[in-house]
Protein backbone atom coordinates (compact mmCIF):
# COMPACT_ATOMS: atom_id res chain seq x y z
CA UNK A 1 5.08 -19.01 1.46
CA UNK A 2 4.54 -18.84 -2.13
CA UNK A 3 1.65 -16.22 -2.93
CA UNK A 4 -0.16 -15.05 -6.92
CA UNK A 5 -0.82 -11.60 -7.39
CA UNK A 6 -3.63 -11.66 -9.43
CA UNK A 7 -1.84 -9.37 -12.19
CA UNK A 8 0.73 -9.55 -15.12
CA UNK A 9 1.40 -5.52 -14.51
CA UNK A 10 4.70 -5.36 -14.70
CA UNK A 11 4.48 -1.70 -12.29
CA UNK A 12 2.48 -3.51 -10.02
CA UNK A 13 4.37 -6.45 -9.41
CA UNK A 14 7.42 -4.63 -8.93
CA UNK A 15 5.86 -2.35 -6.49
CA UNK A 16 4.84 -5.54 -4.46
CA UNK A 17 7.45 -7.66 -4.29
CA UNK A 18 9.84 -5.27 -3.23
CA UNK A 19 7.71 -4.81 -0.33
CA UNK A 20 7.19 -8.26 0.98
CA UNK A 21 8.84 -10.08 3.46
CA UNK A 22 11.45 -12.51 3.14
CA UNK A 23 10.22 -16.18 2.60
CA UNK A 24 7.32 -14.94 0.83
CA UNK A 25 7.39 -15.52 -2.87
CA UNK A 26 4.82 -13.58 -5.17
CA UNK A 27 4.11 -15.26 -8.50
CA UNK A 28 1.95 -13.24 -11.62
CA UNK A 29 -0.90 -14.92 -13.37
CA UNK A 30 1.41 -15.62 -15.95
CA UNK A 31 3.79 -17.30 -14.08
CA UNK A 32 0.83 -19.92 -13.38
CA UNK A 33 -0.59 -20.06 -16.60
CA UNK A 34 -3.82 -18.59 -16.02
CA UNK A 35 -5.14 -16.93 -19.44
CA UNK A 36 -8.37 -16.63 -18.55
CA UNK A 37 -10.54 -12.90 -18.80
CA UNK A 38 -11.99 -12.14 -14.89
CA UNK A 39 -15.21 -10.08 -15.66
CA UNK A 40 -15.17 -7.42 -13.07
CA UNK A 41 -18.85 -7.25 -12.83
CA UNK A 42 -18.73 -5.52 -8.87
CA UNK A 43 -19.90 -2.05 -8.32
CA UNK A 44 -17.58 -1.04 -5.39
CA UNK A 45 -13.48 -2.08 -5.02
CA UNK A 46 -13.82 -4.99 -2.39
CA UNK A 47 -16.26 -6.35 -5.05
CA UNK A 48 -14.12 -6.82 -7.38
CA UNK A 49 -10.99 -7.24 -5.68
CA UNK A 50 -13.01 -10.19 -4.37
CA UNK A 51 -13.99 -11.43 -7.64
CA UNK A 52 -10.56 -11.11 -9.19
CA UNK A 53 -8.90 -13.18 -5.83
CA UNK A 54 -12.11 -15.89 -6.20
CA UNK A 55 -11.47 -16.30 -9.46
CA UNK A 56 -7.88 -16.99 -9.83
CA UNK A 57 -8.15 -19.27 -6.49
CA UNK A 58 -10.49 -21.44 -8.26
CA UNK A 59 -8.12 -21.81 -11.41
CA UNK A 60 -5.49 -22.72 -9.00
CA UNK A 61 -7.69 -24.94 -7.50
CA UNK A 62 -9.28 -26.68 -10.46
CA UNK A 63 -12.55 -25.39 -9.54
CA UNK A 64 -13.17 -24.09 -13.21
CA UNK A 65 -11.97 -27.57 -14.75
CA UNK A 66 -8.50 -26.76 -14.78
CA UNK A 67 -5.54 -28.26 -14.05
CA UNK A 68 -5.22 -28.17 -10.23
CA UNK A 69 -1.79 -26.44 -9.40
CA UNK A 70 -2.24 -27.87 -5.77
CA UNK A 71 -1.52 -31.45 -6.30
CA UNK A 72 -2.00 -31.34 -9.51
CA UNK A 73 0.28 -32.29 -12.38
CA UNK A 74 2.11 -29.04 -12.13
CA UNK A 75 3.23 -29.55 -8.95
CA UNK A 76 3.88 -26.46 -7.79
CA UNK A 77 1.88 -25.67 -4.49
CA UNK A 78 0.74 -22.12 -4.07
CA UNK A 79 -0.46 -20.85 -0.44
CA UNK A 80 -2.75 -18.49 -1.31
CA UNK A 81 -4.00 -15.55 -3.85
CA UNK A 82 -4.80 -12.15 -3.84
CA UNK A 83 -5.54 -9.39 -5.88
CA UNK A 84 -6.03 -4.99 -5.71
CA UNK A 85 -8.85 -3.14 -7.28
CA UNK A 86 -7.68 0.91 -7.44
CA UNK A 87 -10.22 3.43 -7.50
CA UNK A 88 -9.57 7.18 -7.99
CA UNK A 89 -12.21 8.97 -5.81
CA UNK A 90 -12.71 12.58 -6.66
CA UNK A 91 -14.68 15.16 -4.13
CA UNK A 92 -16.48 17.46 -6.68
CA UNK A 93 -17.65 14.28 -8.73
CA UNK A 94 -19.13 12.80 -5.64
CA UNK A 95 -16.75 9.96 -5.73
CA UNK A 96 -16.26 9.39 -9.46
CA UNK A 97 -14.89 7.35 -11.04
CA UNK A 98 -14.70 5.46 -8.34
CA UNK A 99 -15.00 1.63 -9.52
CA UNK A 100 -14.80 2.42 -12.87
CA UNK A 101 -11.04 4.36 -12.86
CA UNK A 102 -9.32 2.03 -15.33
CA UNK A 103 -11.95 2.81 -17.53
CA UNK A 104 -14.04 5.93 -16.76
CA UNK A 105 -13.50 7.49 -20.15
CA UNK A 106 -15.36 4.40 -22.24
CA UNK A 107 -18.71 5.84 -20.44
CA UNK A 108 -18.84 8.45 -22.62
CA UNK A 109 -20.02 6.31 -25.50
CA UNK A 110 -19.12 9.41 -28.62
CA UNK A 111 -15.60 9.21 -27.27
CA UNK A 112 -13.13 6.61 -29.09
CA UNK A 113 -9.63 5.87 -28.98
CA UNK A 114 -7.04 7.88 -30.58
CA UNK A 115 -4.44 6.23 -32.33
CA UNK A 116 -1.24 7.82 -31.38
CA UNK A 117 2.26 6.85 -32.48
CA UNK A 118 4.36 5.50 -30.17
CA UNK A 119 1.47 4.35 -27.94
CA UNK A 120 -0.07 1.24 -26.33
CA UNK A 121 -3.89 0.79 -25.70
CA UNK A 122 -3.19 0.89 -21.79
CA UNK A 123 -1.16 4.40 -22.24
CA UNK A 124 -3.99 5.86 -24.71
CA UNK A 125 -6.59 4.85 -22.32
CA UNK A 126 -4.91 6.21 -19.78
CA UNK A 127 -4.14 9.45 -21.83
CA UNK A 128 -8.44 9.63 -22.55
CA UNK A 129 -8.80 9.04 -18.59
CA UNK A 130 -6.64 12.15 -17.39
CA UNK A 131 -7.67 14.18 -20.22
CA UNK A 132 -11.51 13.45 -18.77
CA UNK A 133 -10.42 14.04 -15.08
CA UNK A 134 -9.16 17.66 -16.21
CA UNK A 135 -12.01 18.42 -18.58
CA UNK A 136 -14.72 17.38 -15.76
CA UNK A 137 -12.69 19.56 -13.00
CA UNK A 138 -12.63 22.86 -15.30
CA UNK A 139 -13.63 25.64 -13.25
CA UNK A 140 -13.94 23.79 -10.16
CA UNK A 141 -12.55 24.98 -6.71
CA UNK A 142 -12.61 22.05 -5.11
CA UNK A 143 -9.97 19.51 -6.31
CA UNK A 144 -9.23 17.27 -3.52
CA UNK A 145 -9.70 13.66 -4.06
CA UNK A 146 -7.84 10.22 -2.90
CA UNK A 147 -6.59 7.10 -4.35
CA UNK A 148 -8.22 3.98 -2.70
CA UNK A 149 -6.78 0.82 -3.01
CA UNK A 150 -8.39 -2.56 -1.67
CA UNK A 151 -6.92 -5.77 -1.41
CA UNK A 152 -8.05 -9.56 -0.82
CA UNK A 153 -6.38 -12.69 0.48
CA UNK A 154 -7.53 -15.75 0.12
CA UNK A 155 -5.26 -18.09 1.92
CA UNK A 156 -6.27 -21.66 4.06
CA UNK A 157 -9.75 -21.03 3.53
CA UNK A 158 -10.09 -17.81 5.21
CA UNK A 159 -10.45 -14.75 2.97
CA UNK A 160 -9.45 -10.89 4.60
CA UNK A 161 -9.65 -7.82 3.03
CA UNK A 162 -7.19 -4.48 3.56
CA UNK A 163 -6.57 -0.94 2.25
CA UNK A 164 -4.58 1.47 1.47
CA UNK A 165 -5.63 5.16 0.78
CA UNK A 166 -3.32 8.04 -0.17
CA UNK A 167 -5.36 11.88 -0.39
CA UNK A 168 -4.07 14.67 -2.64
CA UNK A 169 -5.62 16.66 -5.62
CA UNK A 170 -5.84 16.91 -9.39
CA UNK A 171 -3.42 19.20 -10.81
CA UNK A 172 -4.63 21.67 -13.45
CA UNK A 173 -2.39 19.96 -16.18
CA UNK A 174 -0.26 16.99 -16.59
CA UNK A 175 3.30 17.16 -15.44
CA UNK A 176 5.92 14.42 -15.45
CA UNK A 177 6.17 11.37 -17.45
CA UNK A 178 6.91 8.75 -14.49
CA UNK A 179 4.91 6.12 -13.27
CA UNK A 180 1.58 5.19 -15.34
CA UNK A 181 -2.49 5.91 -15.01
CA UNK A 182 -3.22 9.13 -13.06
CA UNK A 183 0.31 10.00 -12.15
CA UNK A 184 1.01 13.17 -14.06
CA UNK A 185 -2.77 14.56 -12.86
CA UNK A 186 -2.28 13.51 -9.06
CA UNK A 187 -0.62 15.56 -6.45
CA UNK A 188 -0.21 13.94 -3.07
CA UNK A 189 -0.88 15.55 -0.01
CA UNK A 190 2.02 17.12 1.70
CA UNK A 191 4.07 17.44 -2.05
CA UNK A 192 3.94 20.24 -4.24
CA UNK A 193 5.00 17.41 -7.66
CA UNK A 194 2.53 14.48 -9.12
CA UNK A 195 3.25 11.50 -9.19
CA UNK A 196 4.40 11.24 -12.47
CA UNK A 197 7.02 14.21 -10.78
CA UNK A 198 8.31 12.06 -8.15
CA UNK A 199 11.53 9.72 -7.82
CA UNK A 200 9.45 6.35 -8.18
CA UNK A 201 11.16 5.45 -4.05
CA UNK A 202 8.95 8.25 -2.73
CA UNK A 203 6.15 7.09 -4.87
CA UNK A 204 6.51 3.68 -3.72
CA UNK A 205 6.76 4.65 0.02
CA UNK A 206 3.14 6.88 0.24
CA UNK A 207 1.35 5.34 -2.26
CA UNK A 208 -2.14 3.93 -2.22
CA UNK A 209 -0.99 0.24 -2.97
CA UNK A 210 2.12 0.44 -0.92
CA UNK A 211 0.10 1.38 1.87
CA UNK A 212 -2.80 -1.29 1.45
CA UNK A 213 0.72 -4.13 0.59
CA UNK A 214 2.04 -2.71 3.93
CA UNK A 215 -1.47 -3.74 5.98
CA UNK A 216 -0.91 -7.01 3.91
CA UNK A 217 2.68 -7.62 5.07
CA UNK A 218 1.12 -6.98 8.55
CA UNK A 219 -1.32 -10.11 8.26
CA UNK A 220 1.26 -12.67 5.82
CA UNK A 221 3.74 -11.54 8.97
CA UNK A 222 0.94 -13.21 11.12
CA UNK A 223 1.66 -16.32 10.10
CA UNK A 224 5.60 -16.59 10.44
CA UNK A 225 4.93 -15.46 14.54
């Protein structure tokens, strides 16, 4: 079974491949050529995990006048597509950011992006993202919050939907420099370390995505019984 993961994060794919089953091969968007900007126009995570899946099966497809993997001249023959949406769900901010995780800080439209040395525009926006997670919890008791990740699979016509959620808290500074995104602010429940803290094995064992990949493995499995 030969699956795209509708990403070219290098974290991410690494995460899921380890985790799938053998005879399933997961291919990145770059792997099939696909260039194209997905506008993630949703306002909740299966929205736009939808949107993300639709739109890459499509390209695959030749349903946006391209190429046609399946049959096409690049004969490679894909099974299926699917594709995560992450939100970071925080109790005192009602569920903020929610949807809007990747980029929560750009809604504050007087903040801009520092340049620092050393940096990529992922890790600065990142860097602006904890930085607003802290500043918004200051003084707060209440720190609890979870990690929600959803997934979609479109695959023979039939598209199906999982997740994955992990709960924990926001830490009242960063600490560690593993993983990426959130890790150094996000303390899981049952751990006294971030994520950014933790050996990236226990990390990849209780995380949100490992969990939703896990209820994916359980469907793909579905088809191999």
């Amino acid at each position: 079974m030969r699956l795209v993961f509708a990403s070219n994060n290098a974290h991410k794919l690494e995460e899921v491949r380890a985790m799938m089953p053998a005879g399933v091969e997961v291919l990145s968007l770059r792997e099939i050529g696909f260039e194209h900007e997905i506008d993630e126009t949703g306002t909740t995570l299966e929205e736009n995990s939808a949107i993300k899946s639709e739109a890459v099966w499509e390209f695959i497809n030749g349903g946006n006048g391209d190429a046609a993997l399946n049959g096409g001249n690049g004969g490679l023959m894909i099974d299926g597509v699917f594709a995560d949406d992450t939100g970071l769900e925080i109790n005192a901010l009602c569920g903020e950011p929610g949807v809007y995780t990747a980029r929560w800080y750009k809604l504050e439209p007087t903040l801009t992006l520092p340049k620092e040395k050393g940096m990529t525009d992922e890790m600065l926006t990142f860097h602006c993202n904890r930085a607003k997670a802290l500043r918004e919890l200051e003084g707060k008791e209440d720190r609890g919050c979870q990690f929600r990740t959803v997934i979609t699979l479109i695959r023979k016509g039939e598209t199906t939907q999982v997740e994955g959620i992990v709960r924990g808290r926001i830490a009242e500074q960063e600490f560690g420099e593993g993983g990426f995104g959130y890790d150094p602010v996000f303390i899981p429940e049952g751990y006294d370390k971030t994520f950014g803290e933790l050996p990236a094995e226990i990390k990849n064992q209780i995380s949100h995505r490992a969990r939703a990949v896990e209820e994916l493995v359980k469907v793909l499995k579905k088809s191999f019984i």
